[in-house]
Protein backbone atom coordinates (compact mmCIF):
# COMPACT_ATOMS: atom_id res chain seq x y z
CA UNK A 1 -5.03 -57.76 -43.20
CA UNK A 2 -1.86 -55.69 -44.61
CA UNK A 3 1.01 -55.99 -41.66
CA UNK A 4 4.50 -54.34 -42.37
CA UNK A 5 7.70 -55.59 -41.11
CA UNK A 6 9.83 -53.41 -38.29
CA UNK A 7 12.91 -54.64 -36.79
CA UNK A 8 13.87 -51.94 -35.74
CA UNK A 9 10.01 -50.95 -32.87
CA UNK A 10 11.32 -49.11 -29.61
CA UNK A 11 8.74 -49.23 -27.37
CA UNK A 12 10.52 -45.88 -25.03
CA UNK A 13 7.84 -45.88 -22.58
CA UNK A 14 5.07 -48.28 -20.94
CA UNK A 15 1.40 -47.30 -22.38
CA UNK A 16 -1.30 -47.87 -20.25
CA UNK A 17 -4.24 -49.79 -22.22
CA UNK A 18 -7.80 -48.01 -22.30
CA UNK A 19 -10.17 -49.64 -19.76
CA UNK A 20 -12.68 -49.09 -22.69
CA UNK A 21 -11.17 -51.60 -25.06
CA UNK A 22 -14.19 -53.25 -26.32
CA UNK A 23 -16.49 -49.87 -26.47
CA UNK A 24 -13.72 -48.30 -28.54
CA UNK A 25 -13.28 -50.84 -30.68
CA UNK A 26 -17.02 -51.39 -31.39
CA UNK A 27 -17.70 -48.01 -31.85
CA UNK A 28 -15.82 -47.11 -34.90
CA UNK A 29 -15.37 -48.56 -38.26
CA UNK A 30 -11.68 -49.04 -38.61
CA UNK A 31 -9.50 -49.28 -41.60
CA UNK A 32 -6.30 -51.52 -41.99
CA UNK A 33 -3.78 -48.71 -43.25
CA UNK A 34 -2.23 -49.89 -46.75
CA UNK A 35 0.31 -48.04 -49.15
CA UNK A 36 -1.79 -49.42 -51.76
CA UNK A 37 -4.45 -46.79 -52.10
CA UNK A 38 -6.51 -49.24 -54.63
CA UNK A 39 -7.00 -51.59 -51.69
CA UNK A 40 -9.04 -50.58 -49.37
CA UNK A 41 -9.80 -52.95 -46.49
CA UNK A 42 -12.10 -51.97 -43.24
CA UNK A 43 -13.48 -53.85 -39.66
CA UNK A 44 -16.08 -53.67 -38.27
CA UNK A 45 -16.22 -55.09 -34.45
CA UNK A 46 -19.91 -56.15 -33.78
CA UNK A 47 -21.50 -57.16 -30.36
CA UNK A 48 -22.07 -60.79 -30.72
CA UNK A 49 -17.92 -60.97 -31.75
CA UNK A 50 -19.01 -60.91 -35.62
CA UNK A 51 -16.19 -59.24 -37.53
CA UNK A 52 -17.56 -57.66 -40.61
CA UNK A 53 -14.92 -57.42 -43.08
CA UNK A 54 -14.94 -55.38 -46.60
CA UNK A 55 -12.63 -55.44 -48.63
CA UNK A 56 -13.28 -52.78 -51.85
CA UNK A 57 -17.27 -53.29 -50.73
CA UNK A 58 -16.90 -56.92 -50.91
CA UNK A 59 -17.96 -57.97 -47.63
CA UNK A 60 -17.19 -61.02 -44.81
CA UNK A 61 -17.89 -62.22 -41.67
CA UNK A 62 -14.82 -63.44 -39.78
CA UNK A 63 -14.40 -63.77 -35.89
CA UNK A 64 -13.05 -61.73 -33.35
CA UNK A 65 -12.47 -61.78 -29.27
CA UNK A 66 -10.62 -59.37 -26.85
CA UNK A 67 -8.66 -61.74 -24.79
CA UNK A 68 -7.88 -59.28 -21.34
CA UNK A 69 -5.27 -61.36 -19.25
CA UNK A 70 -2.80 -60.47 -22.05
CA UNK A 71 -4.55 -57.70 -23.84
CA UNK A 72 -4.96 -59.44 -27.27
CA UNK A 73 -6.91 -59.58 -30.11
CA UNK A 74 -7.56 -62.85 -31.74
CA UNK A 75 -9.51 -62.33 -35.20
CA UNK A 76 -10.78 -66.07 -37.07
CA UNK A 77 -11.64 -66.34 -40.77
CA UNK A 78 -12.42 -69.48 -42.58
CA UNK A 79 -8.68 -70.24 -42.97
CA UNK A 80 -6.76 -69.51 -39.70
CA UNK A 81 -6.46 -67.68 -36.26
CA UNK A 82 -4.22 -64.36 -35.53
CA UNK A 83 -3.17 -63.64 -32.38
CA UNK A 84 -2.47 -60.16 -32.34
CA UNK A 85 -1.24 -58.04 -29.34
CA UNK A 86 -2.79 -54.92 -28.75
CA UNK A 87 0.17 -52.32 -28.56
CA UNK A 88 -2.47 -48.81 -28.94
CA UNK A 89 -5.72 -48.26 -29.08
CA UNK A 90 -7.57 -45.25 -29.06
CA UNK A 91 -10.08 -43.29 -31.01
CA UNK A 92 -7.87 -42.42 -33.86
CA UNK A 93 -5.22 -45.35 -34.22
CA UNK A 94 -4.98 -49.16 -33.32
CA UNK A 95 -1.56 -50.29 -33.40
CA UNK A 96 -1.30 -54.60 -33.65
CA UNK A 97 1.47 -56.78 -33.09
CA UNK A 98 1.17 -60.49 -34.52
CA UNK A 99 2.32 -62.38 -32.21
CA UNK A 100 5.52 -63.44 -31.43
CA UNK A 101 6.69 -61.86 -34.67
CA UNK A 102 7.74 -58.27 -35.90
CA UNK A 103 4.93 -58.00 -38.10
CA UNK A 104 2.65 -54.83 -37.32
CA UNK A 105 -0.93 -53.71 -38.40
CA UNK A 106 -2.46 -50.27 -38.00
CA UNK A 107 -6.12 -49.51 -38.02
CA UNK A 108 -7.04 -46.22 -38.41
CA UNK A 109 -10.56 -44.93 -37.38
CA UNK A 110 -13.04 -43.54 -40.36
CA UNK A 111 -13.82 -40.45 -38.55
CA UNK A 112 -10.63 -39.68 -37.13
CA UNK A 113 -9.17 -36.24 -37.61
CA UNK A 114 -5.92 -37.00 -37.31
CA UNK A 115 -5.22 -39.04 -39.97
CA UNK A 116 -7.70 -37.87 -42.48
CA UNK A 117 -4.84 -37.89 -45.05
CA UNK A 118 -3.03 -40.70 -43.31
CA UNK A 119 0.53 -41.67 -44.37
CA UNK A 120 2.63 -43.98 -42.82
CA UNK A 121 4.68 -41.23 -42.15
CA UNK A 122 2.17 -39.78 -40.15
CA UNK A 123 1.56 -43.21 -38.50
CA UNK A 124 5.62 -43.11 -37.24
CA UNK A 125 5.46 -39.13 -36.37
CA UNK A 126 2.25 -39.72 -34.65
CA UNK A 127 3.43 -42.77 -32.63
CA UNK A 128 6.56 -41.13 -32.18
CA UNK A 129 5.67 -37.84 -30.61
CA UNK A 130 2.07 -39.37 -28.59
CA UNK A 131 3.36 -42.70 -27.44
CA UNK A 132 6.92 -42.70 -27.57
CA UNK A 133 6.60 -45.21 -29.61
CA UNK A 134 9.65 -45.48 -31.96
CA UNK A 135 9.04 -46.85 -35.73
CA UNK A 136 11.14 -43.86 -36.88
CA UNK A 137 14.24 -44.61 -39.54
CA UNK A 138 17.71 -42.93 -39.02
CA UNK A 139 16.74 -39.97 -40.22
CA UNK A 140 13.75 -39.51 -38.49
CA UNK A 141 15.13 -40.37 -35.47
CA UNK A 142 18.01 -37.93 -35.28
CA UNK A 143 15.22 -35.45 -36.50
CA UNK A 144 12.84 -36.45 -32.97
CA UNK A 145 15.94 -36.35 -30.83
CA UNK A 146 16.66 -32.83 -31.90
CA UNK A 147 12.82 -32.02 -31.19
CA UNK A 148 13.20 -33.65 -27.83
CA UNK A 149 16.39 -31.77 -26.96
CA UNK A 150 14.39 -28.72 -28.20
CA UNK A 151 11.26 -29.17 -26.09
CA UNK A 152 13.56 -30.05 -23.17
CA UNK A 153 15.12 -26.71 -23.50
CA UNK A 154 11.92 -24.94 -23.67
CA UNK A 155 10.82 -26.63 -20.67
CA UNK A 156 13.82 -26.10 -18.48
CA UNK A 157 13.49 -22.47 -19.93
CA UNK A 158 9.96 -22.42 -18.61
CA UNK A 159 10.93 -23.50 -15.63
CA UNK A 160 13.54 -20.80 -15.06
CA UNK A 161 11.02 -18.39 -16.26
CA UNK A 162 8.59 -19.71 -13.25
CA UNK A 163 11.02 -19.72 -10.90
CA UNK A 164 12.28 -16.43 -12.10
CA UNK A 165 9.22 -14.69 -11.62
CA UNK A 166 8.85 -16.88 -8.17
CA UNK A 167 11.71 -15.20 -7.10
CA UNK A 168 10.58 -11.45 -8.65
CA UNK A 169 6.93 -11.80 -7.17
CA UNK A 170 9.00 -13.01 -3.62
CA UNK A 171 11.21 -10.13 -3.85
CA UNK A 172 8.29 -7.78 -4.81
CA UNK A 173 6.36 -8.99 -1.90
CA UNK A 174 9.43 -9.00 0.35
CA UNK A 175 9.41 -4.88 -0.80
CA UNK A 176 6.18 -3.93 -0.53
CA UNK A 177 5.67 -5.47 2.84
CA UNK A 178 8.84 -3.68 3.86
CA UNK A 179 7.56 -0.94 2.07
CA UNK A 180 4.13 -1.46 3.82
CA UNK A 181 6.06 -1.82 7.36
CA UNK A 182 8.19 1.01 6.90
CA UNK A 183 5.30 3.18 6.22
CA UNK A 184 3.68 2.06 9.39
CA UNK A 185 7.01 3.00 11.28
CA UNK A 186 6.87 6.05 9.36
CA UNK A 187 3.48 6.66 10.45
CA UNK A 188 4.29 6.04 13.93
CA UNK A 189 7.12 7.70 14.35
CA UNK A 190 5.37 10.93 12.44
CA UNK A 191 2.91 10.54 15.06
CA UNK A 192 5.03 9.66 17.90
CA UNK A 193 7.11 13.17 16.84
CA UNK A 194 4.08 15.20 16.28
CA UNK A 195 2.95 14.37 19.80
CA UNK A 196 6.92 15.03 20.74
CA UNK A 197 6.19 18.11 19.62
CA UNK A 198 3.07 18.82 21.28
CA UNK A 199 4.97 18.68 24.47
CA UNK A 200 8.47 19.55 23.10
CA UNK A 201 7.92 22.72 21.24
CA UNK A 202 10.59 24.43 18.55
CA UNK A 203 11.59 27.51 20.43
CA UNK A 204 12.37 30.07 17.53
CA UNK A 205 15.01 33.50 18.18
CA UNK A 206 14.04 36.85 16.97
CA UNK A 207 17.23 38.29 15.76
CA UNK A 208 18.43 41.54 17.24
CA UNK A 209 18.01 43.60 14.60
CA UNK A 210 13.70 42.69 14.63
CA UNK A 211 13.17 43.63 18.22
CA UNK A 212 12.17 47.07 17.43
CA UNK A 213 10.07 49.21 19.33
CA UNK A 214 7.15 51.52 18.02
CA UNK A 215 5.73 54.66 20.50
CA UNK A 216 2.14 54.52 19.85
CA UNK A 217 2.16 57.66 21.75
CA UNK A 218 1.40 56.00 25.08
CA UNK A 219 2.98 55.93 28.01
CA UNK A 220 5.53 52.53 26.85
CA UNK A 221 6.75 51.71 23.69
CA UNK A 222 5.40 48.26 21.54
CA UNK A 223 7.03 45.73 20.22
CA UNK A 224 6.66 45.76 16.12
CA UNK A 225 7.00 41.64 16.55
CA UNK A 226 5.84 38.72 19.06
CA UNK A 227 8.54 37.07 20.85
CA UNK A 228 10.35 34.57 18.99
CA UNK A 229 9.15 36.12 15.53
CA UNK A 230 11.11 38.34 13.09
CA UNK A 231 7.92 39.86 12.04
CA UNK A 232 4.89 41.09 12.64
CA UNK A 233 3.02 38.84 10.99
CA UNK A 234 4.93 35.80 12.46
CA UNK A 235 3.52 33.98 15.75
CA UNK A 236 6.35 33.48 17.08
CA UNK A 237 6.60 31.55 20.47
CA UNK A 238 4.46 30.26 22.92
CA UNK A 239 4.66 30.48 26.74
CA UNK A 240 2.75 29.76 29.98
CA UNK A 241 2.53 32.09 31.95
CA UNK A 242 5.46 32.60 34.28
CA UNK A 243 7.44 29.86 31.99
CA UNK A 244 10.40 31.31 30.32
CA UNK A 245 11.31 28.44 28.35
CA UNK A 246 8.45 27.52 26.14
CA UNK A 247 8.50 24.17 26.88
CA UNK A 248 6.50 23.46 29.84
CA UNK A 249 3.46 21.62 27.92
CA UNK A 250 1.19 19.96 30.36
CA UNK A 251 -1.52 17.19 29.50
CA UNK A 252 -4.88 16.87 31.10
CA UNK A 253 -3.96 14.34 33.60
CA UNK A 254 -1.17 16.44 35.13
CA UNK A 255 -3.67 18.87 36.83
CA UNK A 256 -3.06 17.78 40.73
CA UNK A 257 0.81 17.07 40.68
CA UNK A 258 2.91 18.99 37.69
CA UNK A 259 0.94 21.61 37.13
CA UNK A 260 0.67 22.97 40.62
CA UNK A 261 4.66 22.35 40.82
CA UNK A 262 5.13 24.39 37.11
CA UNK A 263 1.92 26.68 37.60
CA UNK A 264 1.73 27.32 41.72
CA UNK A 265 -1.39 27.89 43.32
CA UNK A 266 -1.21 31.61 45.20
CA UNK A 267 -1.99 29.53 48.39
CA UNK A 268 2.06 27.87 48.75
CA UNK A 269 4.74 29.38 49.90
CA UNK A 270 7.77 30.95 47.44
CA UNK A 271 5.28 31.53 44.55
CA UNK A 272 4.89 33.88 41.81
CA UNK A 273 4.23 37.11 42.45
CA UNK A 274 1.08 39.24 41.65
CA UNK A 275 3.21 40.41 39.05
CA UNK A 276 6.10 38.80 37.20
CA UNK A 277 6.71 41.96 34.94
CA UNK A 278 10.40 42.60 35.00
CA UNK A 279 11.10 39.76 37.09
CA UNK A 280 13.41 36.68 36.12
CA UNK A 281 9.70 34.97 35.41
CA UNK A 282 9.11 37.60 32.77
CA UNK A 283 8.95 35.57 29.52
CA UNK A 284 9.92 39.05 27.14
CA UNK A 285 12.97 39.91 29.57
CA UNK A 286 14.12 36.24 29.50
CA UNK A 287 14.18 35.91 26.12
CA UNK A 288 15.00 39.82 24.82
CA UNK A 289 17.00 40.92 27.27
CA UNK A 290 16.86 43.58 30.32
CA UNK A 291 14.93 46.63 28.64
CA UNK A 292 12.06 44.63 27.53
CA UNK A 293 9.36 43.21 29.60
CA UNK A 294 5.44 42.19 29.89
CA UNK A 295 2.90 44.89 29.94
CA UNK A 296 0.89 45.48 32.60
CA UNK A 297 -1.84 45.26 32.63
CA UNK A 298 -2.94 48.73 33.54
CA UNK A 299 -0.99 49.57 30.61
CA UNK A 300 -3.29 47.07 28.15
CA UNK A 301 -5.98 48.71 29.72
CA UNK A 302 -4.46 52.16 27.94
CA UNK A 303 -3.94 50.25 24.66
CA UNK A 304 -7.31 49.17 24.97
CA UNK A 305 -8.86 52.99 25.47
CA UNK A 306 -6.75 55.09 23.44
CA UNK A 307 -5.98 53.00 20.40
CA UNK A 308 -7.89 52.22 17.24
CA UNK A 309 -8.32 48.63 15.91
CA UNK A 310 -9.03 47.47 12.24
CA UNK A 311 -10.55 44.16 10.95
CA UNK A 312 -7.98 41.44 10.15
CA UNK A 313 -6.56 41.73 7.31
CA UNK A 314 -3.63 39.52 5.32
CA UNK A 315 0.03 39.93 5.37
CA UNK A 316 1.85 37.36 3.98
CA UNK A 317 -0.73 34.66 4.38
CA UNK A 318 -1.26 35.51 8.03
CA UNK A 319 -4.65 37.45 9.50
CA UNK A 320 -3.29 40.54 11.62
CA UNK A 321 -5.31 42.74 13.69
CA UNK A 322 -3.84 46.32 13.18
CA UNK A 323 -3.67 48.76 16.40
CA UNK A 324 -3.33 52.51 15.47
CA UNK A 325 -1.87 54.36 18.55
CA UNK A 326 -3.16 58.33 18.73
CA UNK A 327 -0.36 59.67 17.23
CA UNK A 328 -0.87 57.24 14.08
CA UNK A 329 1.64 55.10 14.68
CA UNK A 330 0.95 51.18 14.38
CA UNK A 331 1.65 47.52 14.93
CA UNK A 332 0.26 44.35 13.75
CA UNK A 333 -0.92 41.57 15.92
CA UNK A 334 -1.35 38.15 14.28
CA UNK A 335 -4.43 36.07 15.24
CA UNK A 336 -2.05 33.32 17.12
CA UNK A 337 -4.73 31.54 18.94
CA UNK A 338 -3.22 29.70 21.84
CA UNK A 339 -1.47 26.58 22.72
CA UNK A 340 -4.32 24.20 24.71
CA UNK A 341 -3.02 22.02 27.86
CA UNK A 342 -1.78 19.04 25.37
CA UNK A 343 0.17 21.26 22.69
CA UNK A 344 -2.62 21.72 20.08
CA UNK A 345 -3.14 24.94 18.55
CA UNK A 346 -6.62 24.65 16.62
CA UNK A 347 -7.51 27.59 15.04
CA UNK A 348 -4.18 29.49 14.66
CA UNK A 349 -4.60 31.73 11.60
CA UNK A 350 -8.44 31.50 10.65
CA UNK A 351 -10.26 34.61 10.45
CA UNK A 352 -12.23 33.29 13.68
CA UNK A 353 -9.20 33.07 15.86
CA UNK A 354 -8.22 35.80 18.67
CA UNK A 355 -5.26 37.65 18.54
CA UNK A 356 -3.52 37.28 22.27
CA UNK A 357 -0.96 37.95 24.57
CA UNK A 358 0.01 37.25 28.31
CA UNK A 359 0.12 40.78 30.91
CA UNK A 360 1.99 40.39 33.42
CA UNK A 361 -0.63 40.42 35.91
CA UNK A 362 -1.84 37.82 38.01
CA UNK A 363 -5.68 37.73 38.45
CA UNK A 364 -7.49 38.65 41.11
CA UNK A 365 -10.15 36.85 40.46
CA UNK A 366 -10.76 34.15 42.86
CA UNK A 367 -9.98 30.47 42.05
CA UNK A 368 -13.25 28.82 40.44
CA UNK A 369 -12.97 25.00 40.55
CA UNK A 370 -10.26 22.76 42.11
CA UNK A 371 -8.46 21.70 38.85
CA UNK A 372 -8.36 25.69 37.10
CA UNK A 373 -6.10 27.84 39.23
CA UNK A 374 -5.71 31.59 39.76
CA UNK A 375 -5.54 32.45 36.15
CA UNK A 376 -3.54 35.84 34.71
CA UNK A 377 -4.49 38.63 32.45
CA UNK A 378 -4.64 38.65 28.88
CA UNK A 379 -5.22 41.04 25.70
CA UNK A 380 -7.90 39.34 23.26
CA UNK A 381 -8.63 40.46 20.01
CA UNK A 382 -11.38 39.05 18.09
CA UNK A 383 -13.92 38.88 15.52
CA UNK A 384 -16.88 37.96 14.58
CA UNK A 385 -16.62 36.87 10.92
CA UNK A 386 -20.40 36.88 9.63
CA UNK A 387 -21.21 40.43 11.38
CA UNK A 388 -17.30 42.35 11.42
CA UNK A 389 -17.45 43.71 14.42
CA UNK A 390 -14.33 44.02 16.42
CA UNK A 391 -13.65 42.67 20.07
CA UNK A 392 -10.89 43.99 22.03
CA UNK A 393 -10.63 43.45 25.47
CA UNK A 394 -9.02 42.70 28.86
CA UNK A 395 -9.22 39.01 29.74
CA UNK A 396 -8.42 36.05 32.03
CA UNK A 397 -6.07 32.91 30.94
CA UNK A 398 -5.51 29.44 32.31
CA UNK A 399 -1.54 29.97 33.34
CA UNK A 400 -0.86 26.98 31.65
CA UNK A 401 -2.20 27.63 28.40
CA UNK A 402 0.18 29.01 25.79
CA UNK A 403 0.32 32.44 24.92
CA UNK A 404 2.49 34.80 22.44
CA UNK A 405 4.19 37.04 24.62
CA UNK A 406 4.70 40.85 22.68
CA UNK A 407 6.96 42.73 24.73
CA UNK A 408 6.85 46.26 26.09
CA UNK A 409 9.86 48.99 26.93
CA UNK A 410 9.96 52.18 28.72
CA UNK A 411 10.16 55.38 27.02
């Protein structure tokens, strides 16, 4: 069996022996590596610890026997006993020490893949780099070093990579949950202001210069614009009736105490009057100043009789109704809907809503459940979409529904 001399074997690292010694051995044909090409020498391991040895075809039967409690290989022919320690052993490569000297054998499986043009070269690269097992000369050495340092660079550069990334899928995280919280506070607090709103209304100004009067040739002179618009297309404000700031937006669970205290019942004592019309509840004077008030309502009742009304039509995006007086004068009146008891205003600007405005008439209609109170007059201008035709009447309003107010002045 061809051994080579090495002074110089570094073992760098304790290998584990395979459990399967004996089934790996037996279950290969092996053969001793040798520089010589011209020799070729192989083993066979049987089961009854026959060694079949061949030698260029020439054929043997020496001994052999695994020997566990030190992990050795002893292998008998006719002339003498090796002891051999087992240093590797896998499916590609045995590696043997004789015992007790530096003397090493390699047997390299038939079938293996690895070596299939083996070389001892090979042998020492292959030992080096799987086992850390170090056969390598001077040269070689410095030359696996290098590799090492390289490999070690790559893997502390992998590592920085990972925790890189760690970091960059943390931070990302750490953004879109604050991304995914701050659009939930954005949420709420769009919410939470939209229901603000509701009960906090934007009061808007009509400027000076827009609160112009047209004579329709009746008895008082219209407004061109709501109040709180700067034309007559605009919506402009809305008001309970008798509330001359805008903002007095009740829910549906303040019926018994803040509406009767905003909205009093005609039963208590230093209440509205039957008619607020140029009085300091008027919500036209409050806002426009002295020579502008509510209409009466006698004098919707005129509008009603002696003007003409045309379907809604568009002006700048908003449905108007258009009232032609008798002497062929007009205004427009913008289907404004109203504002319900918690601040929603549903169908402002469809074709289907009413155009409408406070008088400033109290009903005398008679209270009709505990919860609605004496309610006030309103114009109401509507239409039905699918047949065209035109309604325009006198009606009755819950005071503490918004309205748009359009204001009135004397001749």
């Amino acid at each position: 069996m061809k051994t080579y001399l090495i002074n110089s074997f570094i073992k760098l690292s304790a290998n584990s022996q395979h459990l399967d010694f004996l089934s790996t051995i037996r279950s290969h044909e092996w053969i001793v590596f040798n520089d010589n090409r011209s020799y070729v020498e192989k083993f066979l391991f049987l089961d009854d610890e026959k060694l079949l040895v061949s030698i260029n075809g020439k054929s043997t039967y020496s001994k052999w026997k695994y020997i566990k409690v030190n992990c050795s290989l002893i292998i008998e022919d006719e002339k003498q006993k090796y002891l051999l320690k087992i240093i590797v052993c896998n499916k590609d490569i045995i590696v043997l020490n004789v015992d007790s000297t530096s003397d090493y054998s390699f047997l390299i499986s038939s079938d293996s893949s690895v070596f299939k043009d083996v070389s001892y070269e090979k042998i020492q690269w292959h030992l080096a780099r799987n086992f850390e097992i170090d056969i390598l000369n001077d040269g070689q050495r410095e030359q696996f070093a290098e590799e090492k340092r390289t490999e070690e660079k790559k893997i502390i550069e992998e590592k920085r990579i990972v925790e890189e990334n760690r970091k960059k899928i943390f931070k990302g995280g750490f953004i879109a949950i604050s991304c995914f919280l701050l659009l939930i506070i954005t949420c709420f607090s769009i919410k939470n202001y939209k229901e603000y709103k509701k009960s906090h209304p934007t009061i808007y100004t009509t400027k000076d210069e827009n609160k112009v009067a047209v004579d329709l040739g009746l008895s008082v002179k219209w407004a061109t614009c709501n109040v709180g618009a700067n034309s007559p297309e605009e919506y402009g404000n809305y008001y309970g009736w008798g509330d001359i700031t805008g903002q007095n937006v009740t829910k549906g669970t303040d019926y018994d105490n803040v509406i009767d205290y905003q909205f009093p019942p005609r039963s208590t004592t230093d209440t509205l009057p039957l008619s607020i019309s140029n009085s300091k509840f008027d919500m036209a004077k409050a806002n426009w100043g002295d020579k502008w008030r509510l209409p009466s309502k006698e004098e919707v009742e005129e509008l009603m009789t002696r003007c003409k009304i045309s379907r809604a039509e568009k002006i700048n995006g908003h449905y108007c109704f258009k009232i032609i007086g008798p002497n062929g004068n007009s205004i427009f009146l913008p289907l404004a809907d109203l504002r319900f008891y918690d601040g929603k205003i549903i169908s402002r600007g469809e074709p289907w809503a009413c155009a409408t405005v406070w008088t400033g008439n109290l009903s005398d209609i008679k209270q009709y459940s505990s919860k609605h109170r004496q309610l006030a007059y309103t114009l109401e201008i509507s239409e039905t979409v699918w047949t065209g035709e035109v309604s325009f009447k006198l009606s009755c309003g819950v005071r503490w529904y918004g309205r748009p107010v359009r204001a009135v002045t004397n001749k």
